[in-house]
N, C-alpha and C. Protein backbone atom coordinates (compact mmCIF):
# COMPACT_ATOMS: atom_id res chain seq x y z
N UNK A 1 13.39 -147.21 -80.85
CA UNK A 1 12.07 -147.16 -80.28
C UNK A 1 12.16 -146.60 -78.87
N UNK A 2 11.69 -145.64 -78.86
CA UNK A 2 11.23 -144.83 -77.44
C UNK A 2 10.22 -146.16 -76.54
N UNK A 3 8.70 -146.24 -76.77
CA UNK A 3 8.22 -146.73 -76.12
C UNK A 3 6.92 -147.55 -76.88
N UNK A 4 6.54 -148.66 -76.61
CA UNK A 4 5.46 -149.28 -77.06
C UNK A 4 4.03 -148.41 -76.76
N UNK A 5 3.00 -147.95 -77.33
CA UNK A 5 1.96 -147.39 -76.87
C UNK A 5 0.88 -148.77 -76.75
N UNK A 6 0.64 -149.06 -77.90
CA UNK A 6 -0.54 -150.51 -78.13
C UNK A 6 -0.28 -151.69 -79.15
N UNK A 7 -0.84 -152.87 -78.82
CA UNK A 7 -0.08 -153.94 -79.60
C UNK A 7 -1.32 -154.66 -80.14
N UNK A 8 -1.67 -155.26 -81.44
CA UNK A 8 -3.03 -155.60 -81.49
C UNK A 8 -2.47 -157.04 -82.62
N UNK A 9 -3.42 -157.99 -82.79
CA UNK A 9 -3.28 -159.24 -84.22
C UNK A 9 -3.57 -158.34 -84.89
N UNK A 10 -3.19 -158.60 -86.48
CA UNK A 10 -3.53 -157.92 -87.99
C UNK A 10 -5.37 -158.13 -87.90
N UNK A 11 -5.78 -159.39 -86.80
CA UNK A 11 -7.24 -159.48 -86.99
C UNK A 11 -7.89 -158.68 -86.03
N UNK A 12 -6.78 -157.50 -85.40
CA UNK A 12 -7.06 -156.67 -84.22
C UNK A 12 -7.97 -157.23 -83.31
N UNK A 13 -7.57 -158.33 -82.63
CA UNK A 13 -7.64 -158.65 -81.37
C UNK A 13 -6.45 -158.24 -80.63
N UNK A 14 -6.72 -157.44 -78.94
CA UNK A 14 -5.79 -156.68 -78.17
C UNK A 14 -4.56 -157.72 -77.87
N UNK A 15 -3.61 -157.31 -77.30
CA UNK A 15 -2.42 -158.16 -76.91
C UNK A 15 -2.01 -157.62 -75.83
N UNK A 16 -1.87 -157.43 -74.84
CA UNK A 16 -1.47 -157.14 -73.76
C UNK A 16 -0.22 -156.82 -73.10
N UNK A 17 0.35 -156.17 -72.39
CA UNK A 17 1.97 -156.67 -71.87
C UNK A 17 1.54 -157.49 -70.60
N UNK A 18 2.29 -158.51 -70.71
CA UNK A 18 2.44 -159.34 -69.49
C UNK A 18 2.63 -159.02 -68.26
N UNK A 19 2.06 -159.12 -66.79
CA UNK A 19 2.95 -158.67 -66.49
C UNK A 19 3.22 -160.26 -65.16
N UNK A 20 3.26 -161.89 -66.27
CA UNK A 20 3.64 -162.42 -65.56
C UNK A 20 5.20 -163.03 -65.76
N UNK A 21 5.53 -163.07 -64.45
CA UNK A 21 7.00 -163.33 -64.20
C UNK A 21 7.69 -164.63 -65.30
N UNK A 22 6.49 -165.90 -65.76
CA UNK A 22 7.07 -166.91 -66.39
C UNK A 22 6.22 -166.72 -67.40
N UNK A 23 6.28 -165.13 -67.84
CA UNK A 23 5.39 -165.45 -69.46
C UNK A 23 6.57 -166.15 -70.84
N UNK A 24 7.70 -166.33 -69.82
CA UNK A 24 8.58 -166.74 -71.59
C UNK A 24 8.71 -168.56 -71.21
N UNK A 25 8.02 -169.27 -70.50
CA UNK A 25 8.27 -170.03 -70.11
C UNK A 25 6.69 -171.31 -70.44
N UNK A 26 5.46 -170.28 -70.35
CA UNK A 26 3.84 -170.58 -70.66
C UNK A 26 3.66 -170.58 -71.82
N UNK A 27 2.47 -171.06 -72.30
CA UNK A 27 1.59 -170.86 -73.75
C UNK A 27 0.32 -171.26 -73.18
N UNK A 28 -0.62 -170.28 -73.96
CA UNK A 28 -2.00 -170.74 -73.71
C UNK A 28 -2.35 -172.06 -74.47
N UNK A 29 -1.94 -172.51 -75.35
CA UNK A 29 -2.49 -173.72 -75.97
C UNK A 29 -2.15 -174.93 -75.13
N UNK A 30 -2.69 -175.39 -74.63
CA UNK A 30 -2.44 -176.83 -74.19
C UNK A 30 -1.95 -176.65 -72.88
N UNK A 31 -2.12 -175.48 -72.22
CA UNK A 31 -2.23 -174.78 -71.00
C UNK A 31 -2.80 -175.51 -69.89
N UNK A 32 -1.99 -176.11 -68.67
CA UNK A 32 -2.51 -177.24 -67.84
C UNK A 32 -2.77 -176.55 -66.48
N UNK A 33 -2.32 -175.48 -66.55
CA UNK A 33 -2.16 -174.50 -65.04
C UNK A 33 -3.83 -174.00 -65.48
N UNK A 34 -5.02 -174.40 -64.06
CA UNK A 34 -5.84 -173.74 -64.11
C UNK A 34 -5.94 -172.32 -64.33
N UNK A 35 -5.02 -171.23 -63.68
CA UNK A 35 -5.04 -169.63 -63.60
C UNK A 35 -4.71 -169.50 -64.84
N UNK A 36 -4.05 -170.25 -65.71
CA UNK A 36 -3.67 -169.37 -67.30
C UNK A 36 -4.87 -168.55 -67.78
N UNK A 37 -4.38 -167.49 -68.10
CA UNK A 37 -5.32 -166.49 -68.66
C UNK A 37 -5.43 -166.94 -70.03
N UNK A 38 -6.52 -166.74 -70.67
CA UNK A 38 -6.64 -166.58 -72.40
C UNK A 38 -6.19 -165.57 -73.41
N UNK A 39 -5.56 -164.60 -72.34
CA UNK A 39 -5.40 -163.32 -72.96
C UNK A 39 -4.30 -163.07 -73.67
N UNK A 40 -4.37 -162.83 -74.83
CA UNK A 40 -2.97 -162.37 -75.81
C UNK A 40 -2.31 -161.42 -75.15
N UNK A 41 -0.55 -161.88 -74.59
CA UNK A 41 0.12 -160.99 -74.18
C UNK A 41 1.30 -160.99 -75.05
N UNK A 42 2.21 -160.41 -74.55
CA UNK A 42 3.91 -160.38 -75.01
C UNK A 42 4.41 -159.51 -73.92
N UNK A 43 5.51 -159.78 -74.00
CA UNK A 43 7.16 -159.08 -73.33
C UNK A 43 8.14 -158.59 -74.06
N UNK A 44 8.65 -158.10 -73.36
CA UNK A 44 10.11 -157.15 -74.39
C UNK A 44 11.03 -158.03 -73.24
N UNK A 45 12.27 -158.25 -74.24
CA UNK A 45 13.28 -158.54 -73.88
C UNK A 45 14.59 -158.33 -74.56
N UNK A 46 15.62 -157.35 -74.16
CA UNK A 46 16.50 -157.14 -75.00
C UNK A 46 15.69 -156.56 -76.68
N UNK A 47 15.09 -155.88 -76.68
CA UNK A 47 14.63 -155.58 -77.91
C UNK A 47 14.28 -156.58 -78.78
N UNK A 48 13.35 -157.75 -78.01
CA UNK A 48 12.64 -158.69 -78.60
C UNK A 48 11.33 -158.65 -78.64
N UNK A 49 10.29 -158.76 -78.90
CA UNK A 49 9.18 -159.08 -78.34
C UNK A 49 8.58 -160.51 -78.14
N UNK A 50 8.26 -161.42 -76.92
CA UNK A 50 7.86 -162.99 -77.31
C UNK A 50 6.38 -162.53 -76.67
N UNK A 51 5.75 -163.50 -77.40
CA UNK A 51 4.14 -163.44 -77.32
C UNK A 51 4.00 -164.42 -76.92
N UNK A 52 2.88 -164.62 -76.39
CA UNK A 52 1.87 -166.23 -75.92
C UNK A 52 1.85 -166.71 -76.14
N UNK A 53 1.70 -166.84 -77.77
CA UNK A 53 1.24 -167.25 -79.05
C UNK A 53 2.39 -167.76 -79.56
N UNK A 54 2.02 -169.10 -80.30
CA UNK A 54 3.44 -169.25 -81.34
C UNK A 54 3.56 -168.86 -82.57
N UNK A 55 2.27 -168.67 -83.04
CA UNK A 55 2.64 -168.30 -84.80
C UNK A 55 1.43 -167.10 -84.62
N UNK A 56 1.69 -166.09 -85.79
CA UNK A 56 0.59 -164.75 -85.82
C UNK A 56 1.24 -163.79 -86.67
N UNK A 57 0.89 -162.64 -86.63
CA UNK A 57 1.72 -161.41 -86.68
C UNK A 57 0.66 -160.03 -85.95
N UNK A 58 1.67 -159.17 -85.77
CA UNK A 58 1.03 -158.14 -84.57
C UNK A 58 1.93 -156.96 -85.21
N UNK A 59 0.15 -156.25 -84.96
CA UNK A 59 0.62 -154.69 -85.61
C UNK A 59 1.05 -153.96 -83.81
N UNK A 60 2.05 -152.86 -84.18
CA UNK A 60 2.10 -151.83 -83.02
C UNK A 60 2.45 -150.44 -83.49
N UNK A 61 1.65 -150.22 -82.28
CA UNK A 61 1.73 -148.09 -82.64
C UNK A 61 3.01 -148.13 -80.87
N UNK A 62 3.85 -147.08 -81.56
CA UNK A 62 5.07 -146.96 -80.88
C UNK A 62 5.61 -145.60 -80.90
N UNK A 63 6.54 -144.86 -80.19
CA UNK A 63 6.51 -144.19 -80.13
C UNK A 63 8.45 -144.04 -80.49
N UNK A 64 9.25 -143.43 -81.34
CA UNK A 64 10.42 -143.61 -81.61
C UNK A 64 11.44 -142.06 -82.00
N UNK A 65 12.63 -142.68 -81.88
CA UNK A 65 13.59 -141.17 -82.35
C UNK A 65 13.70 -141.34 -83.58
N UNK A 66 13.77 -140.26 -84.57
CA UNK A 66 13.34 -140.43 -85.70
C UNK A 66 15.36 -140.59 -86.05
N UNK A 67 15.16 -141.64 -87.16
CA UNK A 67 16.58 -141.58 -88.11
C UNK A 67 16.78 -141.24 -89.17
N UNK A 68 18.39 -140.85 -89.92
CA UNK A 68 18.54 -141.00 -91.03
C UNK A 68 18.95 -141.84 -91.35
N UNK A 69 19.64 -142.12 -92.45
CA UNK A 69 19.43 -143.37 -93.30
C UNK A 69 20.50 -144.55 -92.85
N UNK A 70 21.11 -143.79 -91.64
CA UNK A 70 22.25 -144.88 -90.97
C UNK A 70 22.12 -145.08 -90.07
N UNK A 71 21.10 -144.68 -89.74
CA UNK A 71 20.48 -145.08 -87.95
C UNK A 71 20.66 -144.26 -86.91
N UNK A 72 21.24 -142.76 -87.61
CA UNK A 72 21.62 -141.81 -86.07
C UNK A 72 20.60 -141.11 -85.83
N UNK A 73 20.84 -140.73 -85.14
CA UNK A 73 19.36 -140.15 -84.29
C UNK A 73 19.46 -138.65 -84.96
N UNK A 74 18.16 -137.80 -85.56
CA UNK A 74 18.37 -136.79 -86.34
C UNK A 74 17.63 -135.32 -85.23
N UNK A 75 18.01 -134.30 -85.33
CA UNK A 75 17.77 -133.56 -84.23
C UNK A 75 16.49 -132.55 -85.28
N UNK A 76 15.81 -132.87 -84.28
CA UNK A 76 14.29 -131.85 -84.95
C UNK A 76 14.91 -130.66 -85.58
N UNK A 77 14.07 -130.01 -86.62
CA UNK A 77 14.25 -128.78 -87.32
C UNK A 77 13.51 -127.86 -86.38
N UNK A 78 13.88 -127.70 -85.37
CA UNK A 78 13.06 -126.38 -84.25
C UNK A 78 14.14 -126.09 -84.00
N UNK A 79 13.87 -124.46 -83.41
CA UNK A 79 14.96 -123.37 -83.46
C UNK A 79 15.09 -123.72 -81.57
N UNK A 80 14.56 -124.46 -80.88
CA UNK A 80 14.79 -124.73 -79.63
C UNK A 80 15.73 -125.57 -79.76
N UNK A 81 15.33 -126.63 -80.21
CA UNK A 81 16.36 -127.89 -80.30
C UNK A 81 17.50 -127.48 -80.52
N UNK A 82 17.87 -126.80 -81.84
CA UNK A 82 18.88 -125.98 -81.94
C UNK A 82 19.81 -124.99 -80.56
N UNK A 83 19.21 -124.48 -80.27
CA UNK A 83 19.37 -123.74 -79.19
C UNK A 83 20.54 -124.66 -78.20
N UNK A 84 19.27 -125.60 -78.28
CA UNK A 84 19.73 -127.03 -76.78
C UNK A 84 21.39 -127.49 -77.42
N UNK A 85 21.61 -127.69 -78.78
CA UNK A 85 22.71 -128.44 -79.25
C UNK A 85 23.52 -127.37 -79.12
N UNK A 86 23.35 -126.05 -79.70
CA UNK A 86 24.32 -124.86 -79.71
C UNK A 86 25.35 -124.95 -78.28
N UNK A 87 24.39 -124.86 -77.00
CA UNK A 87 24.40 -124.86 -75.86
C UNK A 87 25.73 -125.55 -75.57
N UNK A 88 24.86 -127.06 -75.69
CA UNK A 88 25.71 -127.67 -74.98
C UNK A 88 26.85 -128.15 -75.47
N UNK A 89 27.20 -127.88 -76.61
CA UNK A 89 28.22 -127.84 -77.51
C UNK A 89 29.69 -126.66 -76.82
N UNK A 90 29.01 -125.39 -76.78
CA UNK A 90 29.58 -123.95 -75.82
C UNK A 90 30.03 -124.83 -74.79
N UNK A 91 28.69 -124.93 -73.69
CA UNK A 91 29.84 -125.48 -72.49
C UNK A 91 30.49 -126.70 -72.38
N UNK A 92 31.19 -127.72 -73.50
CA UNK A 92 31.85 -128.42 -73.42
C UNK A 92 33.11 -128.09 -74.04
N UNK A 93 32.82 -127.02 -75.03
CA UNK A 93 34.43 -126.42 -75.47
C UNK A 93 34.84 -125.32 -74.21
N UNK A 94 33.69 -124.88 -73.42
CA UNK A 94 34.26 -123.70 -72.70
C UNK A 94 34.70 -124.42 -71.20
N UNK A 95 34.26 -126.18 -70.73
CA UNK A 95 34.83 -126.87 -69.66
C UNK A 95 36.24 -126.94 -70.07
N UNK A 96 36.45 -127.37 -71.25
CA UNK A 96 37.94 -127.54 -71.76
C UNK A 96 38.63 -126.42 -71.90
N UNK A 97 38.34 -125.46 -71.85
CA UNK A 97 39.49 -124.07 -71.81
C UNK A 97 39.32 -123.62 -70.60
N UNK A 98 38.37 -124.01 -69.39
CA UNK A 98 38.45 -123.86 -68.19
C UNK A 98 39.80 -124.78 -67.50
N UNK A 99 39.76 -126.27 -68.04
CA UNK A 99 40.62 -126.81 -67.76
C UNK A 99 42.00 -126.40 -67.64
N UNK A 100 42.10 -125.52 -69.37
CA UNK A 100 43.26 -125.24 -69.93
C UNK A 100 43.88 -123.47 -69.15
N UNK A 101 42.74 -123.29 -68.31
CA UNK A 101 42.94 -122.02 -67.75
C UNK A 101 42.57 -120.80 -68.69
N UNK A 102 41.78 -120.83 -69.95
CA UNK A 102 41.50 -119.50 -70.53
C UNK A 102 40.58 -119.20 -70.61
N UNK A 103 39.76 -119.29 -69.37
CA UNK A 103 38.43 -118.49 -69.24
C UNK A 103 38.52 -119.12 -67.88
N UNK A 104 37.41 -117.66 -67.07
CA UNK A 104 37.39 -117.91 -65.53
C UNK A 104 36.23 -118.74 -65.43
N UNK A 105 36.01 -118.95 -64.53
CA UNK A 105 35.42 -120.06 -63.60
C UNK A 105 33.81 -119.43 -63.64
N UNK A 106 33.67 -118.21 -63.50
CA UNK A 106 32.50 -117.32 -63.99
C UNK A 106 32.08 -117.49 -65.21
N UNK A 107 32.76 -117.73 -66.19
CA UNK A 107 31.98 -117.47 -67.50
C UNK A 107 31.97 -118.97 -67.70
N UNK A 108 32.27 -119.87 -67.32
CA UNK A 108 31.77 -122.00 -67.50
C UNK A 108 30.54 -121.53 -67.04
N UNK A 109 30.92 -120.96 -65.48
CA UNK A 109 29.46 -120.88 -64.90
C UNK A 109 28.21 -120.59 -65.77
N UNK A 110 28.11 -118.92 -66.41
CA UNK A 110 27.13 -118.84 -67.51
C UNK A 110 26.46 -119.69 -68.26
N UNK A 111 27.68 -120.60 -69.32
CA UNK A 111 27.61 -121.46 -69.99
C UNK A 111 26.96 -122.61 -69.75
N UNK A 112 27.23 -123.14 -68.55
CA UNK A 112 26.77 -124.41 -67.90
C UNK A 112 25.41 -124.04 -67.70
N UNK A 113 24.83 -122.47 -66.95
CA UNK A 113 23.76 -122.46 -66.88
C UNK A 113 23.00 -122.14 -67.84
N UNK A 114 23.14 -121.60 -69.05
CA UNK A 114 22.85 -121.08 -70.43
C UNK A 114 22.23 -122.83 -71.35
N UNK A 115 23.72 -123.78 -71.19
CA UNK A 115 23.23 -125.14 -71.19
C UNK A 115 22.17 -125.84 -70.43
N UNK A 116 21.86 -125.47 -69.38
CA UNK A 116 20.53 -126.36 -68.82
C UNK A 116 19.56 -125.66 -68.84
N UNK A 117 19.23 -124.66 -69.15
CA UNK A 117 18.36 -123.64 -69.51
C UNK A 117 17.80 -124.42 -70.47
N UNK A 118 19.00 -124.11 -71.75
CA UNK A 118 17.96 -124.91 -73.13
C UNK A 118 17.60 -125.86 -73.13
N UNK A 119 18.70 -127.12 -72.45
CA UNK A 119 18.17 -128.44 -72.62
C UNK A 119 16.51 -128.90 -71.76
N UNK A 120 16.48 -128.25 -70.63
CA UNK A 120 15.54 -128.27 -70.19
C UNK A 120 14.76 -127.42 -70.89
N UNK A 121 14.15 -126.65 -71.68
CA UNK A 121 13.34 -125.79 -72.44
C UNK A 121 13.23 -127.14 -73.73
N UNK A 122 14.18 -127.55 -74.16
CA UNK A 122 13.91 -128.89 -75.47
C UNK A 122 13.49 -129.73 -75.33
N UNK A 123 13.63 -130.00 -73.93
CA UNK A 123 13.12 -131.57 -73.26
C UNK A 123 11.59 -131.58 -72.76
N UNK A 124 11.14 -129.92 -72.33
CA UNK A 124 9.69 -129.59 -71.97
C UNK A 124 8.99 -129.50 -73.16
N UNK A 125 9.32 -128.98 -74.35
CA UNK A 125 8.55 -128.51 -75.42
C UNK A 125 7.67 -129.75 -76.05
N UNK A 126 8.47 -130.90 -76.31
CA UNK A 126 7.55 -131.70 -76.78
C UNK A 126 6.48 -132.67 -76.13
N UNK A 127 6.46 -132.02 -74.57
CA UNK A 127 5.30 -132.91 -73.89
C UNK A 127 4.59 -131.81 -74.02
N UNK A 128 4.42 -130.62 -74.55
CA UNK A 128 3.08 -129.52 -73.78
C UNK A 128 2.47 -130.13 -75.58
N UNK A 129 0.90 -130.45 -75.29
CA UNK A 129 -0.16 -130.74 -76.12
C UNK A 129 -0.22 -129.86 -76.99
N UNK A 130 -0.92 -130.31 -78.13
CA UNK A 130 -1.42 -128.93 -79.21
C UNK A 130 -2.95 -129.12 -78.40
N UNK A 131 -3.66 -127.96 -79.46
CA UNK A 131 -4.84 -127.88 -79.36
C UNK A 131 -5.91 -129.02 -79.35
N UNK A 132 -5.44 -129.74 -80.53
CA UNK A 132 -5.80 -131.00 -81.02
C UNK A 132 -6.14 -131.85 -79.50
N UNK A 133 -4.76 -131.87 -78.74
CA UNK A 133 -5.00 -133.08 -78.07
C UNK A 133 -5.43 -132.38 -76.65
N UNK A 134 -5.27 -131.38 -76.83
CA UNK A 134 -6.11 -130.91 -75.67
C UNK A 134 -7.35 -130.86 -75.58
N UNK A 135 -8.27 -131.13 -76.86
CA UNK A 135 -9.29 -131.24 -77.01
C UNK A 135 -10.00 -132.80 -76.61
N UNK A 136 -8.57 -133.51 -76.99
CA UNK A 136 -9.21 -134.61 -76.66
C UNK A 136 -9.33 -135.21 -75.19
N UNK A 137 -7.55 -134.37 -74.15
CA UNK A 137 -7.96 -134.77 -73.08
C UNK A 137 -9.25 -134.21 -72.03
N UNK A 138 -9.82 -132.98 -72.88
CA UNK A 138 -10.73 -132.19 -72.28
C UNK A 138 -11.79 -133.49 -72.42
N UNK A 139 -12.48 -133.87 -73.46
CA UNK A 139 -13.39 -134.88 -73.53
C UNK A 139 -12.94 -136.49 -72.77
N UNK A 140 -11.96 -136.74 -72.46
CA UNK A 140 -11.47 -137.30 -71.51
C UNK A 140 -12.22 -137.53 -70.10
N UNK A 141 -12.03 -136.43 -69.51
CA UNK A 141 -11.85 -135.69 -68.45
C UNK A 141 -13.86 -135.21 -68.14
N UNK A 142 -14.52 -135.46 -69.04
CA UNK A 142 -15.63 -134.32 -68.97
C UNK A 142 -16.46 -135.63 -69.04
N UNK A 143 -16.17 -137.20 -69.05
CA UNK A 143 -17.50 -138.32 -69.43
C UNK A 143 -17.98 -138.57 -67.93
N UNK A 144 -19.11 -138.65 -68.28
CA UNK A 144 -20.45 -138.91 -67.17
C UNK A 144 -19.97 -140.47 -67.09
N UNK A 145 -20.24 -141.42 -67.96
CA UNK A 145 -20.44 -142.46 -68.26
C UNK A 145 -18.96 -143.23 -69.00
N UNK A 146 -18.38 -143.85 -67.83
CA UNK A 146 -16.94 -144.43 -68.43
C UNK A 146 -17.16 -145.75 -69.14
N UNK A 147 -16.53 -146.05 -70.24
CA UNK A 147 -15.78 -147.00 -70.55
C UNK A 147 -15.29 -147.76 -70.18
N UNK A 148 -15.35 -148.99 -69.54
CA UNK A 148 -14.48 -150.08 -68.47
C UNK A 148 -13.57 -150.40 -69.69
N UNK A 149 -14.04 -150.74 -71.15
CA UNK A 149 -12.99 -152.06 -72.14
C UNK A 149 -12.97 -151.19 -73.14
N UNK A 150 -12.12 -150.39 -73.19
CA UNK A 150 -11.95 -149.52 -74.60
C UNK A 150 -10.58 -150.44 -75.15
N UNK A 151 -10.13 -150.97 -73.71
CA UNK A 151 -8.98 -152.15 -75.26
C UNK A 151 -8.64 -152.29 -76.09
N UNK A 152 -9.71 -153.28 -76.02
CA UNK A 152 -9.73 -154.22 -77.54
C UNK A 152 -10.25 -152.87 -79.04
N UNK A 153 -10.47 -152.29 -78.45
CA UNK A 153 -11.10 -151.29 -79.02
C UNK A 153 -9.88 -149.88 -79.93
N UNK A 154 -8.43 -150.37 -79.34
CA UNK A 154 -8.01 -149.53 -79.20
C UNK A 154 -7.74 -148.32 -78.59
N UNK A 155 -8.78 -147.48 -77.69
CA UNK A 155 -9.21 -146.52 -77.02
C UNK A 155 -9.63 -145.63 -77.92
N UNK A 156 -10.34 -146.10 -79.24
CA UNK A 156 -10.85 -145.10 -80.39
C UNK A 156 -11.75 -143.94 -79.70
N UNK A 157 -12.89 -144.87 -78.49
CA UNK A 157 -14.03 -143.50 -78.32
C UNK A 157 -13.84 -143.22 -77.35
N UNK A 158 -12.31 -143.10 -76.27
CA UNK A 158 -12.36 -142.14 -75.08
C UNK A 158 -12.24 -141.42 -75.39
N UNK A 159 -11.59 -140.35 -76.34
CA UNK A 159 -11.32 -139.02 -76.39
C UNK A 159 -12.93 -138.42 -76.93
N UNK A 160 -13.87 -139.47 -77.14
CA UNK A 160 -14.78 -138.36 -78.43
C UNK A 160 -16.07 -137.67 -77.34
N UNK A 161 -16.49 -136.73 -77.61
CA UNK A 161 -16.95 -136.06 -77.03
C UNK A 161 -18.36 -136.56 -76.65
N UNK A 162 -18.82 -136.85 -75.32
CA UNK A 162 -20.07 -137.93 -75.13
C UNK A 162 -21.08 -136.92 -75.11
N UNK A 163 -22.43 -137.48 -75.45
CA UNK A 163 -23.53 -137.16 -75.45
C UNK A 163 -24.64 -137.78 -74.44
N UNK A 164 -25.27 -137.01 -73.51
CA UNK A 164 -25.99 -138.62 -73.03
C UNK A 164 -27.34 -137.26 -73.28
N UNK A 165 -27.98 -138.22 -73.78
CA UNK A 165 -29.93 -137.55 -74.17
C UNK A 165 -30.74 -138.25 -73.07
N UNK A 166 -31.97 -136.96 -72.74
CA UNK A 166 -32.49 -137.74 -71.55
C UNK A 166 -34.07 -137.94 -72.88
N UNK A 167 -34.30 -139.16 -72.69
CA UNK A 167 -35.39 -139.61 -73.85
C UNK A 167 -36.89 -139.17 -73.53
N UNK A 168 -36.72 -138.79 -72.43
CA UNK A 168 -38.48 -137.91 -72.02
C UNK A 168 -38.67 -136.76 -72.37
N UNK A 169 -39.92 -136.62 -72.77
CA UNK A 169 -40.41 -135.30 -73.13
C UNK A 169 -40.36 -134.22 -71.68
N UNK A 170 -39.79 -134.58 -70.32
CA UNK A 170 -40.25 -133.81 -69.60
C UNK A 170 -38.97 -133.33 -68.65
N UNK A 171 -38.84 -132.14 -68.24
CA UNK A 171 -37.56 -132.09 -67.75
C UNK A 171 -37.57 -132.52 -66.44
N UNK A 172 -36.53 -132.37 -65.48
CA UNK A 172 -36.47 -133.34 -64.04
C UNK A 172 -37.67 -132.28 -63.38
N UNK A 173 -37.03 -130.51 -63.41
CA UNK A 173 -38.33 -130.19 -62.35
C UNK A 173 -39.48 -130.13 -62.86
N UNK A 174 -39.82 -129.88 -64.17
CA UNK A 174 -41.25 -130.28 -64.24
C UNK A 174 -42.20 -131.72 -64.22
N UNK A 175 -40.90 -132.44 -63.57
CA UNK A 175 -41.31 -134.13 -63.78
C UNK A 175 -41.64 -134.18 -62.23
N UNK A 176 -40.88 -133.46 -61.56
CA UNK A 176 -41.15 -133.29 -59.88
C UNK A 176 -41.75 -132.58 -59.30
N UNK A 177 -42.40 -131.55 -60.40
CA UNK A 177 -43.86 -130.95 -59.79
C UNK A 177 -44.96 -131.31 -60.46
N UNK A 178 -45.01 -132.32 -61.13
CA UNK A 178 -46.41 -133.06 -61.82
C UNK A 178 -46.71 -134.17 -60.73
N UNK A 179 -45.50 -134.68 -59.48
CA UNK A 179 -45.44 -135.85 -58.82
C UNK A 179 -46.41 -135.36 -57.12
N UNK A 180 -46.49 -134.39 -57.48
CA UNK A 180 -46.85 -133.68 -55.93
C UNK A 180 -48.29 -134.05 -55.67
């Protein structure tokens, strides 16, 4: 697992990450500390998760390196990625014959830079958006009227494209020269 995105009950109520110092130590039930919050949280620990809660189950959307069937990490079918492994594969056989003295100090150089070239080109590729989600951060980016609790909600209707209707038959300047 790369990274947690959102954590919700199967009865999709939100869950929160904690971010208090003795959340493995509290429970909301029977909770004697006035400040306890009511709010469904959890923590990661060591690749655990403990919740608030003592009994439940909780769905999560996450974000992960994909495996095969033994758990190694499998390298995308893109001709970049490729590139990136080719790479850095070159300048680790070509550090070792630098070592060994059969190649100059100029051509590691190449290599080394030929290697961070790609890896940095593999490592950029999968943050630039498709269309898709550029569409959505455009509608993002373009609301009159925010959302305070999309939460619990998941954040289903920030991305969707808002509408706000003005319900009068009359537009603003002809509403401000009927006022004169």
């Amino acid at each position: 697992m790369i990274r947690i995105i959102q954590t919700q009950t199967c009865e999709g109520a939100p869950v929160r990450y904690s971010t208090d110092s003795f959340h493995y130590a509290s429970h909301v039930e029977g909770c004697r500390d006035l400040t306890c919050s009511g709010d469904l949280t959890y923590k990661l620990n060591n690749n655990y998760i403990f919740t608030n809660f003592k009994e439940g189950k909780i769905r999560m959307a996450y974000l992960a390196f994909p495996t095969d069937e033994r758990g190694y990490p499998m390298v995308p079918d893109d001709e970049v990625f490729k590139q990136a492994a080719t790479a850095y594969v070159a300048e680790r056989i070509g550090f070792r014959l630098l070592m060994r003295s059969k190649i100059q100090a100029g051509a590691y150089q190449l290599l080394k830079q030929e290697r961070d070239w790609y890896v940095a080109r593999a490592t950029t590729k999968p943050l630039i958006p498709n269309r898709d989600k550029i569409e959505s951060i455009k509608n993002q980016f373009r609301r009159i009227v925010s959302f305070e609790n999309e939460h619990p909600g998941g954040y289903k209707s920030t991305s969707v494209m808002q509408t706000i209707r003005n319900h009068s038959n009359l537009s603003r300047n002809s509403s401000y020269r009927n006022r004169r």
